[in-house]
PDB file of N, CA and C in Angstrom:
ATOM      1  N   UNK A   1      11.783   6.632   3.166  1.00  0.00           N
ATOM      2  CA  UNK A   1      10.358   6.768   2.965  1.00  0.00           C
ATOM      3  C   UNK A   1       9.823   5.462   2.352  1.00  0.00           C
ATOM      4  N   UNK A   2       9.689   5.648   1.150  1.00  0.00           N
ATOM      5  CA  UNK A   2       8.944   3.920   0.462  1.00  0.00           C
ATOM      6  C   UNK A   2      10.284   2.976   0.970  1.00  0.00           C
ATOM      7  N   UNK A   3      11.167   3.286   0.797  1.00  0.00           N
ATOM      8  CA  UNK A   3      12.205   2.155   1.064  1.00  0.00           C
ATOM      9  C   UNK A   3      12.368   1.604   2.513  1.00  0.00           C
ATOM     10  N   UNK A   4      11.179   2.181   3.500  1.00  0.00           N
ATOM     11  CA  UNK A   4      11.152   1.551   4.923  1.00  0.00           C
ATOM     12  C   UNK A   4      10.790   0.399   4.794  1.00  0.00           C
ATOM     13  N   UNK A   5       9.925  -0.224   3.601  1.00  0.00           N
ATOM     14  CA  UNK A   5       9.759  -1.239   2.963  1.00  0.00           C
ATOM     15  C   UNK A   5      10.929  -2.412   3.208  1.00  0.00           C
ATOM     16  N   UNK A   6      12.640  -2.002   3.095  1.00  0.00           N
ATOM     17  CA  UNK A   6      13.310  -3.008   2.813  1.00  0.00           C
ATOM     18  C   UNK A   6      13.530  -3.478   4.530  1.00  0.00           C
ATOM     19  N   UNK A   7      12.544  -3.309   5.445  1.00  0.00           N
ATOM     20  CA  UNK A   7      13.703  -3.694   6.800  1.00  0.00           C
ATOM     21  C   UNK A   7      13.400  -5.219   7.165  1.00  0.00           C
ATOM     22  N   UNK A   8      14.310  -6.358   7.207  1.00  0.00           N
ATOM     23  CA  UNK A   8      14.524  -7.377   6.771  1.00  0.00           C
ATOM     24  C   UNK A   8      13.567  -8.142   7.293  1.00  0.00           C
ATOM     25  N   UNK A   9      12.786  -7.645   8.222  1.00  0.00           N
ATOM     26  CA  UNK A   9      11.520  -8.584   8.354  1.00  0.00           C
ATOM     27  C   UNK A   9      10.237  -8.115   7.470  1.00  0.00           C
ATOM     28  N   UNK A  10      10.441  -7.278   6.952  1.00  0.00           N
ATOM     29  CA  UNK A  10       9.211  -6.727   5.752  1.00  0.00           C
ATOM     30  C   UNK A  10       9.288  -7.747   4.648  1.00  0.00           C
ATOM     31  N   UNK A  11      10.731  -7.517   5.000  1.00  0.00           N
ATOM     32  CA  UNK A  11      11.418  -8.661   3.523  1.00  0.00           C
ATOM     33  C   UNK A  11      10.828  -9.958   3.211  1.00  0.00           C
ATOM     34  N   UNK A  12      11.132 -10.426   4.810  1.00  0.00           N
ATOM     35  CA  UNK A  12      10.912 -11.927   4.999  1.00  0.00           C
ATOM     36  C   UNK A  12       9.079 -12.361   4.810  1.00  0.00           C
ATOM     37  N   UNK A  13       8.535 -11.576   5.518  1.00  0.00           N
ATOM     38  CA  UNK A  13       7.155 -11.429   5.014  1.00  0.00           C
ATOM     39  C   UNK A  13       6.784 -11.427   4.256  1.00  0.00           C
ATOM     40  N   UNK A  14       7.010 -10.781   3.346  1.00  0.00           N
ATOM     41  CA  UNK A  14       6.597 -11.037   1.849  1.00  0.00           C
ATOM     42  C   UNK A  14       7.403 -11.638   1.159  1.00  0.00           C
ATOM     43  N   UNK A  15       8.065 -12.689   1.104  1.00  0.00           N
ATOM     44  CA  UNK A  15       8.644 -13.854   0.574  1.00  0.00           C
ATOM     45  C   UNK A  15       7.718 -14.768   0.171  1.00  0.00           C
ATOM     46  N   UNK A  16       7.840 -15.314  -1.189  1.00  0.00           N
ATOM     47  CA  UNK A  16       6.987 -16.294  -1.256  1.00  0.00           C
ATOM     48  C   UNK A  16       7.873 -17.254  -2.519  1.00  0.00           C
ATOM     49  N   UNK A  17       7.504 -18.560  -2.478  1.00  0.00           N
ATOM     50  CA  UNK A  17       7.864 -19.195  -3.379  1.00  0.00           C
ATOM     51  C   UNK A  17       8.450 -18.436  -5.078  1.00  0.00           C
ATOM     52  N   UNK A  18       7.291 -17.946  -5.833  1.00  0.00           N
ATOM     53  CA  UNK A  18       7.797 -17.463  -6.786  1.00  0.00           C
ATOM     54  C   UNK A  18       8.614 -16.949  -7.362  1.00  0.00           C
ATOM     55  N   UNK A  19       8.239 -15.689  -6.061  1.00  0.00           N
ATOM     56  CA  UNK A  19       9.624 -14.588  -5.775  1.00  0.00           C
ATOM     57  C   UNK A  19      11.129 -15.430  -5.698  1.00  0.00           C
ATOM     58  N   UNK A  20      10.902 -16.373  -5.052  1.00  0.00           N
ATOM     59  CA  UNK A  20      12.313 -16.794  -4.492  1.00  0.00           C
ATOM     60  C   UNK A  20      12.568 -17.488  -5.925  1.00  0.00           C
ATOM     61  N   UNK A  21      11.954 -18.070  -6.743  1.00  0.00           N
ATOM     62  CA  UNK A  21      12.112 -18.562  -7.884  1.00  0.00           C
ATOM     63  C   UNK A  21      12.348 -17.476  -9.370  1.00  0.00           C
ATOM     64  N   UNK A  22      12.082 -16.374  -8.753  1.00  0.00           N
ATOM     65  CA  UNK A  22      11.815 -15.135  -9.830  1.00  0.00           C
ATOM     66  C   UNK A  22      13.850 -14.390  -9.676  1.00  0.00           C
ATOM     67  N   UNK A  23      14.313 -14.918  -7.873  1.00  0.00           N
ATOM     68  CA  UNK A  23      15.415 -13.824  -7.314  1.00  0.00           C
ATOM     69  C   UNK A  23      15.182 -12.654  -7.071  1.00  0.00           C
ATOM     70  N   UNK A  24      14.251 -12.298  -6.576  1.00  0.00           N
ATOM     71  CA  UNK A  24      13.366 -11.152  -6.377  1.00  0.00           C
ATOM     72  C   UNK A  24      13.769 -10.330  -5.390  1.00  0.00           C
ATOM     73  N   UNK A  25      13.605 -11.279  -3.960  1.00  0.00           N
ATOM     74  CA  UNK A  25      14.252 -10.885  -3.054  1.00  0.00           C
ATOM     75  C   UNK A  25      15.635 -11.416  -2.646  1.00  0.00           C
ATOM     76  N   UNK A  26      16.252 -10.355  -1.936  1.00  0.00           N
ATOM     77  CA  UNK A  26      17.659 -10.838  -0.910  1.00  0.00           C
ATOM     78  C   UNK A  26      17.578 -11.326  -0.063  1.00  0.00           C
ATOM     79  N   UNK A  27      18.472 -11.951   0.269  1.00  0.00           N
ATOM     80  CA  UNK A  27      18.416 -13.005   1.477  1.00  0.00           C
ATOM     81  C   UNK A  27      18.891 -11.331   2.822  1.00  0.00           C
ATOM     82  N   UNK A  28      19.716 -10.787   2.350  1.00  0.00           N
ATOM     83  CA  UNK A  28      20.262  -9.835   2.958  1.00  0.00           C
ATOM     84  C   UNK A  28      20.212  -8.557   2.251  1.00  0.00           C
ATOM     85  N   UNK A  29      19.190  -7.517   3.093  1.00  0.00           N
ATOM     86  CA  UNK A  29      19.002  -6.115   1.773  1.00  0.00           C
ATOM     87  C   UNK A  29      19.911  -5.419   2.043  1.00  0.00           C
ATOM     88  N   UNK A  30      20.701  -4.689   0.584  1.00  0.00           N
ATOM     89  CA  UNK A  30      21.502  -3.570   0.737  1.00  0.00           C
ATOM     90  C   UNK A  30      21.256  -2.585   1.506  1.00  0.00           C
ATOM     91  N   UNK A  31      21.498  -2.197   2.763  1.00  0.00           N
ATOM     92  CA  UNK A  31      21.449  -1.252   3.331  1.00  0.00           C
ATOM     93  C   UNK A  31      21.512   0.419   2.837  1.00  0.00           C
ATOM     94  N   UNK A  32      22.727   0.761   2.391  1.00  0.00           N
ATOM     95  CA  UNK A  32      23.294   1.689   1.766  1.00  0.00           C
ATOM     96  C   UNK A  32      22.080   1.903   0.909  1.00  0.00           C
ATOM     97  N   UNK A  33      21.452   1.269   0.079  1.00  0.00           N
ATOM     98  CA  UNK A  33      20.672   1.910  -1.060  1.00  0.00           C
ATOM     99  C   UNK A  33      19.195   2.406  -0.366  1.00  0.00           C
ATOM    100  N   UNK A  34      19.134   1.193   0.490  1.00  0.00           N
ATOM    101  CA  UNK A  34      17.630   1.860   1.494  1.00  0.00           C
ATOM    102  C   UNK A  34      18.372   3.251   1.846  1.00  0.00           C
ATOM    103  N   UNK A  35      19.051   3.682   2.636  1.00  0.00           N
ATOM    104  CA  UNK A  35      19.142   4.819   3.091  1.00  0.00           C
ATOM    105  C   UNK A  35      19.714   5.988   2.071  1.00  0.00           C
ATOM    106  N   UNK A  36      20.270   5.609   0.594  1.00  0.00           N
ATOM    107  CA  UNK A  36      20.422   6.310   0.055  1.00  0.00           C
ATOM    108  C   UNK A  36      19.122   6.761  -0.751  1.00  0.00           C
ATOM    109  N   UNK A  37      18.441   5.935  -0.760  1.00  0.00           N
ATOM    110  CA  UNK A  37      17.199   6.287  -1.621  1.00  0.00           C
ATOM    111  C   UNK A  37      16.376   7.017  -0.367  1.00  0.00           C
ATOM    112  N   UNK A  38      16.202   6.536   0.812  1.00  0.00           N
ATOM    113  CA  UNK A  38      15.879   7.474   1.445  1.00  0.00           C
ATOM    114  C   UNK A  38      15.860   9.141   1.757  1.00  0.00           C
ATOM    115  N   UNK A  39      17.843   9.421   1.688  1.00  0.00           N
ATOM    116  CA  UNK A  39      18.074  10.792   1.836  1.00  0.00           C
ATOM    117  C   UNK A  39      17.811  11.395   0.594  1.00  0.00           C
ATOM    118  N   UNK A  40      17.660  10.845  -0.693  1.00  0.00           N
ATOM    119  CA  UNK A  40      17.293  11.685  -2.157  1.00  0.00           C
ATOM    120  C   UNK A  40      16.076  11.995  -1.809  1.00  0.00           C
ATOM    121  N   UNK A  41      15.084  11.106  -1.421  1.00  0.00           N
ATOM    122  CA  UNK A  41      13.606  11.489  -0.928  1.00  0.00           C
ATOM    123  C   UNK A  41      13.460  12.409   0.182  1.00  0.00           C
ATOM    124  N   UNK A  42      14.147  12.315   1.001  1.00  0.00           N
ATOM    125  CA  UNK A  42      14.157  13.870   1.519  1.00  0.00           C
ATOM    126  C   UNK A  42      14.980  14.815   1.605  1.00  0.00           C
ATOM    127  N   UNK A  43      15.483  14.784   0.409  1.00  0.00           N
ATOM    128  CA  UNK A  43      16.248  15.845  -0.156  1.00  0.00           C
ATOM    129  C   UNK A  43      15.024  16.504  -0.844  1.00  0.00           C
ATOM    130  N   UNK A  44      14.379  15.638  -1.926  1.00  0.00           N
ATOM    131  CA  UNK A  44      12.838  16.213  -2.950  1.00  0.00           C
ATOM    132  C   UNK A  44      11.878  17.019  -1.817  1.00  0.00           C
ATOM    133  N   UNK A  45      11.762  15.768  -1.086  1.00  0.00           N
ATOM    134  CA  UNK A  45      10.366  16.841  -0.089  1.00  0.00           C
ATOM    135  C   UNK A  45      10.807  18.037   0.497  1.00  0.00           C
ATOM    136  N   UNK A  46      11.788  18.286   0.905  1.00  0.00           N
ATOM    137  CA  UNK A  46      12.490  19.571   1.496  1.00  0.00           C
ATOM    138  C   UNK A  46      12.546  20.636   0.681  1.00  0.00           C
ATOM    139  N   UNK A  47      12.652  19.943  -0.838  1.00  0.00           N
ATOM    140  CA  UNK A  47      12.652  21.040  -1.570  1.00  0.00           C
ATOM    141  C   UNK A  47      11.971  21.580  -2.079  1.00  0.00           C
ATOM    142  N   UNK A  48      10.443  20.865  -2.712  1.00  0.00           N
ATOM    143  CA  UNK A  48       9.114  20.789  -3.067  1.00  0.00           C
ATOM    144  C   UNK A  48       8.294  21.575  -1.902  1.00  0.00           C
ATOM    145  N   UNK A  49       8.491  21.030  -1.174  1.00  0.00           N
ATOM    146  CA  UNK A  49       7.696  21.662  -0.085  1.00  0.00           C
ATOM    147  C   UNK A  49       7.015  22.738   0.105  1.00  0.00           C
ATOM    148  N   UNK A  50       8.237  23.913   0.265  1.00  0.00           N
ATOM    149  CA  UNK A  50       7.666  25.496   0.561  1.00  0.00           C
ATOM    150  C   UNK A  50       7.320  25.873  -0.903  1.00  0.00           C
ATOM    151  N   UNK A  51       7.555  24.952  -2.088  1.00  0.00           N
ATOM    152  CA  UNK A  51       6.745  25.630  -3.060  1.00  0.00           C
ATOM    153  C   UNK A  51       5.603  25.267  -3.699  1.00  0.00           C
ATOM    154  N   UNK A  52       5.176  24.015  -3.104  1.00  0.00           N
ATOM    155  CA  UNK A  52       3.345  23.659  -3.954  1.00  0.00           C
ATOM    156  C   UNK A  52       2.735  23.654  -2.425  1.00  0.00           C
ATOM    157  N   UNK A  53       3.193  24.071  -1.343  1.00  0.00           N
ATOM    158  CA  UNK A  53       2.325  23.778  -0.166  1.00  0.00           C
ATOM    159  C   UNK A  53       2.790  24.543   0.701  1.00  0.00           C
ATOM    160  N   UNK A  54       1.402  26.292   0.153  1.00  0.00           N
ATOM    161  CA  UNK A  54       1.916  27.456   0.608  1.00  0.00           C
ATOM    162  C   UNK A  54       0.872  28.093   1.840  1.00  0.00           C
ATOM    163  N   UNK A  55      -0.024  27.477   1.929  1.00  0.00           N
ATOM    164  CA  UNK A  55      -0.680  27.612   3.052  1.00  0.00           C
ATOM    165  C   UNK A  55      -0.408  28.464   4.326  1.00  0.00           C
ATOM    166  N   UNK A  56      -0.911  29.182   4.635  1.00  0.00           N
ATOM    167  CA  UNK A  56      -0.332  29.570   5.975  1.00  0.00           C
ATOM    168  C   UNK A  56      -0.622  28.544   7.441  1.00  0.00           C
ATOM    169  N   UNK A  57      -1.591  27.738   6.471  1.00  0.00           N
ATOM    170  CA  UNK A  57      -2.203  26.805   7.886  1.00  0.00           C
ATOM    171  C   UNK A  57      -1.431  25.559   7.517  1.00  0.00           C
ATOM    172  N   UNK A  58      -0.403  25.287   9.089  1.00  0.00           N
ATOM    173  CA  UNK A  58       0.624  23.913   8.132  1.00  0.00           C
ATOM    174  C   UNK A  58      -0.465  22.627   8.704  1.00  0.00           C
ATOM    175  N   UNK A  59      -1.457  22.665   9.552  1.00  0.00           N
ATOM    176  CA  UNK A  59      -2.231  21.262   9.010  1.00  0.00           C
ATOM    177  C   UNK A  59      -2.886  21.225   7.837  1.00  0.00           C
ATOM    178  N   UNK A  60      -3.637  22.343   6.913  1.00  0.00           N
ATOM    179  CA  UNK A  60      -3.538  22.654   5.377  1.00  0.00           C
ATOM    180  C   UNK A  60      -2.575  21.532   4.735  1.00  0.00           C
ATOM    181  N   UNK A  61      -1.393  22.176   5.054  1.00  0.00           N
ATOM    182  CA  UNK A  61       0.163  22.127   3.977  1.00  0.00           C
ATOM    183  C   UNK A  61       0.213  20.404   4.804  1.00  0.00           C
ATOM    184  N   UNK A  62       0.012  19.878   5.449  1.00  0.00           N
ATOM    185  CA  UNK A  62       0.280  18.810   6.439  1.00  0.00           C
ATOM    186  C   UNK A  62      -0.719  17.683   5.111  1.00  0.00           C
ATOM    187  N   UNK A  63      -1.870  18.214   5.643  1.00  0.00           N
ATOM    188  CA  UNK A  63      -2.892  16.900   5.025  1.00  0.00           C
ATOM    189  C   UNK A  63      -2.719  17.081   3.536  1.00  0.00           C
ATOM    190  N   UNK A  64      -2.523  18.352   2.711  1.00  0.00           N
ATOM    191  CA  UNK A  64      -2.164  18.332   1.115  1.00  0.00           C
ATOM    192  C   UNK A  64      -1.521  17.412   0.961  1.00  0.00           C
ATOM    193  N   UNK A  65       0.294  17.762   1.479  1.00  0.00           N
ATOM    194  CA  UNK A  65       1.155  16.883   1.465  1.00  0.00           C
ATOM    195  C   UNK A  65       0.842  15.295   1.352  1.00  0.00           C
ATOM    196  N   UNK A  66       0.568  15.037   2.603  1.00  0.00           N
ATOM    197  CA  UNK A  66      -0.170  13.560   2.577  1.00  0.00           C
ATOM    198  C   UNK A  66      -1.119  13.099   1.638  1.00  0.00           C
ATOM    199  N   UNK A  67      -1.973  13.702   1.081  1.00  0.00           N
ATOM    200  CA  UNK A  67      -3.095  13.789   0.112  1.00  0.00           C
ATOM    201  C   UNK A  67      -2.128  13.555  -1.471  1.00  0.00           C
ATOM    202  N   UNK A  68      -1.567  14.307  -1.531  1.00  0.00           N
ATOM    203  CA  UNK A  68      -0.552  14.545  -2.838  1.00  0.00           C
ATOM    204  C   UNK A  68       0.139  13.316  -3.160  1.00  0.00           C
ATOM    205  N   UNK A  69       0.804  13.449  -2.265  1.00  0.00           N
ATOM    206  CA  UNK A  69       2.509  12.483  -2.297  1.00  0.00           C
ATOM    207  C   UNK A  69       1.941  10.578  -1.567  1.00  0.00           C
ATOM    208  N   UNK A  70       1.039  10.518  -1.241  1.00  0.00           N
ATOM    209  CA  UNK A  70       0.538   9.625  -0.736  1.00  0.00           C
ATOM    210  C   UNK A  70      -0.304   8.818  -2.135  1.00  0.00           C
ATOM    211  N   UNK A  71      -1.195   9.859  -2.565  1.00  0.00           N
ATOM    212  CA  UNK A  71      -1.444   9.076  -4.038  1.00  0.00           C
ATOM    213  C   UNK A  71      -0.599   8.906  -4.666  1.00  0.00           C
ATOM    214  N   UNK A  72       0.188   9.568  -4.806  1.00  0.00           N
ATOM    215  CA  UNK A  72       1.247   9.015  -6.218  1.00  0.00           C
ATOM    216  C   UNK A  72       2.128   7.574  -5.558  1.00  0.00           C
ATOM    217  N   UNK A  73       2.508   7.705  -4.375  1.00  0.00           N
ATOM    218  CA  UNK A  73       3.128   6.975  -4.122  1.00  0.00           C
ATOM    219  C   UNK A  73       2.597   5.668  -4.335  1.00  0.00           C
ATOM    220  N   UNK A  74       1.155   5.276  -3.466  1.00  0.00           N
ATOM    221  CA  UNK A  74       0.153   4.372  -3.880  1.00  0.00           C
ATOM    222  C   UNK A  74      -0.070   4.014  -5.254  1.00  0.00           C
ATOM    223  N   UNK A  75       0.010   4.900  -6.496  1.00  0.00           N
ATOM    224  CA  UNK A  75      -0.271   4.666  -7.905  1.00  0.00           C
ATOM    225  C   UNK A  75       1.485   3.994  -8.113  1.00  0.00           C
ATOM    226  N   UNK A  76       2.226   4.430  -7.281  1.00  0.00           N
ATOM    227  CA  UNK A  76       3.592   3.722  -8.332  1.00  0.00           C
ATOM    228  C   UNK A  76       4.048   2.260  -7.469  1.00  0.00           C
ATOM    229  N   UNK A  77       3.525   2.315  -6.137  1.00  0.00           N
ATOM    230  CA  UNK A  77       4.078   1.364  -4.908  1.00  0.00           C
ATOM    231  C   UNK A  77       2.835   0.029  -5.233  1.00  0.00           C
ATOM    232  N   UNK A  78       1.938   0.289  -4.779  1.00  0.00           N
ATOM    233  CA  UNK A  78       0.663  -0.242  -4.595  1.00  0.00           C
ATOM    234  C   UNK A  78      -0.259  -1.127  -5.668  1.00  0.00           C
ATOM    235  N   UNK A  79      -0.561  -0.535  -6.275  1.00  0.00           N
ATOM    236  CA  UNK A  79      -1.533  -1.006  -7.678  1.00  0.00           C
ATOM    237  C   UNK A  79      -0.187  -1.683  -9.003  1.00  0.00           C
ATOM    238  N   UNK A  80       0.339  -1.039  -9.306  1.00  0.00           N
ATOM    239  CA  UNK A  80       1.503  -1.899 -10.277  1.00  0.00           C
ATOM    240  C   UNK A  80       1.891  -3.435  -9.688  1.00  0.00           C
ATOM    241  N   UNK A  81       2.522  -3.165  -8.188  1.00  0.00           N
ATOM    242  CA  UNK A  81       2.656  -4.721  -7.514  1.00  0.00           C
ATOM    243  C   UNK A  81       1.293  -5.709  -7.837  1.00  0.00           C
ATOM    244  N   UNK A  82       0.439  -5.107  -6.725  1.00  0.00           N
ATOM    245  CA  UNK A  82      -1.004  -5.508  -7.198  1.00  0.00           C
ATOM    246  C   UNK A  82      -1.266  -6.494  -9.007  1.00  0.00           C
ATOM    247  N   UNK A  83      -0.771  -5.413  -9.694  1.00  0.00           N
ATOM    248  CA  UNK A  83      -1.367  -5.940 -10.953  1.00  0.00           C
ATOM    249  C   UNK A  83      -0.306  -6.658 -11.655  1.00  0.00           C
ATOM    250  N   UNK A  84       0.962  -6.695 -11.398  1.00  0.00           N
ATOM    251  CA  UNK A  84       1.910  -7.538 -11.912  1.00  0.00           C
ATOM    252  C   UNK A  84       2.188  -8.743 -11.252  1.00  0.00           C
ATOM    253  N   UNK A  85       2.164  -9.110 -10.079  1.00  0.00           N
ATOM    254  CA  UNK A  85       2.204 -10.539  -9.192  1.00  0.00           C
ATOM    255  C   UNK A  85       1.625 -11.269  -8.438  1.00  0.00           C
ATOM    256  N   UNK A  86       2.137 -12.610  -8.833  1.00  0.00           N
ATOM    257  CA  UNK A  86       1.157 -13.341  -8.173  1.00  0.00           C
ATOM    258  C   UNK A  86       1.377 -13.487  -6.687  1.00  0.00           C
ATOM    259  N   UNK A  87       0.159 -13.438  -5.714  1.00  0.00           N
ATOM    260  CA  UNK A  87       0.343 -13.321  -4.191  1.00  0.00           C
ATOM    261  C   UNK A  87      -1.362 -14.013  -4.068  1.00  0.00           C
ATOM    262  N   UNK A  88      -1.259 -14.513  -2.589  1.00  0.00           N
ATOM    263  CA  UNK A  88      -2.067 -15.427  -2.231  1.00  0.00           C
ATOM    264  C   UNK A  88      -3.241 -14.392  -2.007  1.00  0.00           C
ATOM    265  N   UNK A  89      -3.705 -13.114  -1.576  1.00  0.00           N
ATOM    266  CA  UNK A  89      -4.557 -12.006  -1.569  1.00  0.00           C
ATOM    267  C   UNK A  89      -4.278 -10.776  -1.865  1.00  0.00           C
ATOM    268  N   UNK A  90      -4.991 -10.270  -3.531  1.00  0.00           N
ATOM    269  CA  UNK A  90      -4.666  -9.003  -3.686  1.00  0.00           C
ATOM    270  C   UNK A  90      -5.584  -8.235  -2.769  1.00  0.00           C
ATOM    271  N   UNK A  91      -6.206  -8.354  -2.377  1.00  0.00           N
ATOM    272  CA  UNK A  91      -7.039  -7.519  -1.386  1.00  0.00           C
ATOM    273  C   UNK A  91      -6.021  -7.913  -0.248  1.00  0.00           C
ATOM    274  N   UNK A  92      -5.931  -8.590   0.412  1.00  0.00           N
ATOM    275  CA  UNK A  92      -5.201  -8.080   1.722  1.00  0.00           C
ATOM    276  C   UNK A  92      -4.080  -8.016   1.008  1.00  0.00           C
ATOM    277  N   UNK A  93      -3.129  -7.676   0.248  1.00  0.00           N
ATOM    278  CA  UNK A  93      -1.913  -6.715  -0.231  1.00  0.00           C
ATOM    279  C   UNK A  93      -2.427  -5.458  -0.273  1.00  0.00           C
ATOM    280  N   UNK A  94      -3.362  -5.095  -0.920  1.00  0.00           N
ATOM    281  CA  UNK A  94      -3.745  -3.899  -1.226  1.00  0.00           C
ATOM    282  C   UNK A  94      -4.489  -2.806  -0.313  1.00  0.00           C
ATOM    283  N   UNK A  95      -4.749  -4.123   0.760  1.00  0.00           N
ATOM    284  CA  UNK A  95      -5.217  -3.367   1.954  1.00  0.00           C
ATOM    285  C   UNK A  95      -4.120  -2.808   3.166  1.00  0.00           C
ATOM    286  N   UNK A  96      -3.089  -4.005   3.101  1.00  0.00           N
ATOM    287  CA  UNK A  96      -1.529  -3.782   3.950  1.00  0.00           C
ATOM    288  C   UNK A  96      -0.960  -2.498   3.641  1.00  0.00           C
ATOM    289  N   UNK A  97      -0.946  -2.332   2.367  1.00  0.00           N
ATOM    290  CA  UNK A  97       0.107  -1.644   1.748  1.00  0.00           C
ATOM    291  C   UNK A  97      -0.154  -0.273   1.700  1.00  0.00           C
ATOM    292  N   UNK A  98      -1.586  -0.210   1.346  1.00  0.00           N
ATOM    293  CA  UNK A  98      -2.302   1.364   1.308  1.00  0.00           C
ATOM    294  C   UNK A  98      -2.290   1.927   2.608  1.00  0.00           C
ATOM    295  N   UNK A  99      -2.183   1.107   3.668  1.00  0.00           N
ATOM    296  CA  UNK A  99      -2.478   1.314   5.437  1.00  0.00           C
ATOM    297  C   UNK A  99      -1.248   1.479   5.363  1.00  0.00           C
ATOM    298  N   UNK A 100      -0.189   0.960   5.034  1.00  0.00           N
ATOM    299  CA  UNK A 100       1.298   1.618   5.310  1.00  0.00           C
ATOM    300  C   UNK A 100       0.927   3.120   4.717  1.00  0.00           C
ATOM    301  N   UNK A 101       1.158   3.162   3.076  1.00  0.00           N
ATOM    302  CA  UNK A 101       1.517   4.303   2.378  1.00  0.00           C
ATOM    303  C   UNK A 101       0.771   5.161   3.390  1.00  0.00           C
ATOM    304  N   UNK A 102      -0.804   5.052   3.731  1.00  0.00           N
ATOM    305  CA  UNK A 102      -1.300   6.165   4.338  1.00  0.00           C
ATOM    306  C   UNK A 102      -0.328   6.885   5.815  1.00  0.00           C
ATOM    307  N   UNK A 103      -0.591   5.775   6.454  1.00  0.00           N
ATOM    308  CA  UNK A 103       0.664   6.102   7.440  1.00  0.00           C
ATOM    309  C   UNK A 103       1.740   6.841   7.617  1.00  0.00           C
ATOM    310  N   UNK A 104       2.624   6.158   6.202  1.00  0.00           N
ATOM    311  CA  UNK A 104       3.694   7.174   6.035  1.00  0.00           C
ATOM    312  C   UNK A 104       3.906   8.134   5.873  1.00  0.00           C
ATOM    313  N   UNK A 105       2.738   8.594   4.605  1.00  0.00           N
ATOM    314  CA  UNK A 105       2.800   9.704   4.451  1.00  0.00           C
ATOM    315  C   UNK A 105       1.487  11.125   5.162  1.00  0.00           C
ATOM    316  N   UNK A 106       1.100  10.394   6.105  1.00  0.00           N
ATOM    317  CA  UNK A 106       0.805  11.411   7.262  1.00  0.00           C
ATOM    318  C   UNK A 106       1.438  11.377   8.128  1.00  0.00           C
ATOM    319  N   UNK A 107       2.521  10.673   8.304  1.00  0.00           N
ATOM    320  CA  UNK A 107       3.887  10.900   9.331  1.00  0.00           C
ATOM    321  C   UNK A 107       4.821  11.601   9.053  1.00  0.00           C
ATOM    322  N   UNK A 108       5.180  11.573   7.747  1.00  0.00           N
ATOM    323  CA  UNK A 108       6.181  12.611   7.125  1.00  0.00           C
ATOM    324  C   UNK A 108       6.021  13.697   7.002  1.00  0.00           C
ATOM    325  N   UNK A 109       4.032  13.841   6.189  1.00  0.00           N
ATOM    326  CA  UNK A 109       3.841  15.411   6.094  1.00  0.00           C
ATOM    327  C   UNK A 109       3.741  16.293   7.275  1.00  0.00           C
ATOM    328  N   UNK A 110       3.276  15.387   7.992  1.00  0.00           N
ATOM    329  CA  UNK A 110       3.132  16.258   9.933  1.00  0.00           C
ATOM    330  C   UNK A 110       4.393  16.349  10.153  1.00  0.00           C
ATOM    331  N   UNK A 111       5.461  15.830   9.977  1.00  0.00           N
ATOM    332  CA  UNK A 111       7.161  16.180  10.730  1.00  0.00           C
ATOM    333  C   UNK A 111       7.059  17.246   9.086  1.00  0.00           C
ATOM    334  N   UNK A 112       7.441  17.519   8.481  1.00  0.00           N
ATOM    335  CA  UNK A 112       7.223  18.152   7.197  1.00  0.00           C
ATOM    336  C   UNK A 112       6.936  20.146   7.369  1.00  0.00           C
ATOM    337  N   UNK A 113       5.278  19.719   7.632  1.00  0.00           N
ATOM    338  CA  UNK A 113       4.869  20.780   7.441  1.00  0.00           C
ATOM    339  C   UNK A 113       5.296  21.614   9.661  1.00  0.00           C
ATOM    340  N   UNK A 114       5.274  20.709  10.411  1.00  0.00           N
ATOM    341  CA  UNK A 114       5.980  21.038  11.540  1.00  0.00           C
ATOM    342  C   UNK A 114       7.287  21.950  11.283  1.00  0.00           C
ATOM    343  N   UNK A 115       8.310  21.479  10.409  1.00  0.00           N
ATOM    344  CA  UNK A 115       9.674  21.719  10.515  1.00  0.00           C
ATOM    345  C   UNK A 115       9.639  23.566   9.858  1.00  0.00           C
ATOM    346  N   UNK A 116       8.435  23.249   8.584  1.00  0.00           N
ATOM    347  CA  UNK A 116       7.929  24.388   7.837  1.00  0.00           C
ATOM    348  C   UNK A 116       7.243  25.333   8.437  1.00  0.00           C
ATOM    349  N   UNK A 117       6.515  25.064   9.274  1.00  0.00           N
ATOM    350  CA  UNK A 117       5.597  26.186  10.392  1.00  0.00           C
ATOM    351  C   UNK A 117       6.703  27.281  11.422  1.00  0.00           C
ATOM    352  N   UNK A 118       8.145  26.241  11.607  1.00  0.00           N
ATOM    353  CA  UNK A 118       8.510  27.340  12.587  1.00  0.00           C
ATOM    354  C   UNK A 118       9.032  28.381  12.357  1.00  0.00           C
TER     355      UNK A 118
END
């Protein structure tokens, strides 16, 4: 989920001098931890799920989801980066990044509340 973030051209993209001066980024990302941090994250949503998003209507439980888990994600992904580093546009970071989070997490909650409907 957030860790689709590490796939090595995301990486390379957001490389910048500092960073590389800070060791910020890898030249080569751990794989294993992207996908392990991945399956803990949907291990949580699987489990969360059928109990704060009880709807009988799963585009309801679909857009909550996304609504929910999409802000928080944005408050811990998004705005902290934003306000801790230096980058050549916090507006276009903040505009990239929120257009991902949104994305994601109306892609997840629709496979989500899908898997939950049947």
């Amino acid at each position: 989920m957030c860790t689709t973030r590490v796939f090595v051209g995301a990486t390379n993209e957001y490389r910048a001098r500092p960073y590389d001066r800070l060791e910020l980024f890898r030249q080569s990302v751990i794989v294993p931890y992207g996908f392990l941090s991945m399956a803990m994250q949907a291990a949580f949503f699987s489990w969360v799920f059928p109990k704060l998003f009880v709807s009988p209507s799963w585009v309801r439980n679909w857009l909550e989801f996304a609504l929910v888990f999409g802000l928080l994600d944005w408050s811990f992904m998004v705005l902290p980066v934003a306000a801790k580093y230096r980058m050549a546009s916090v507006r276009g970071f903040m505009l990239l990044e929120s257009c991902f989070v949104a994305l994601q997490f109306l892609v997840t909650g629709l496979l989500i509340a899908q898997v939950y409907a049947l």
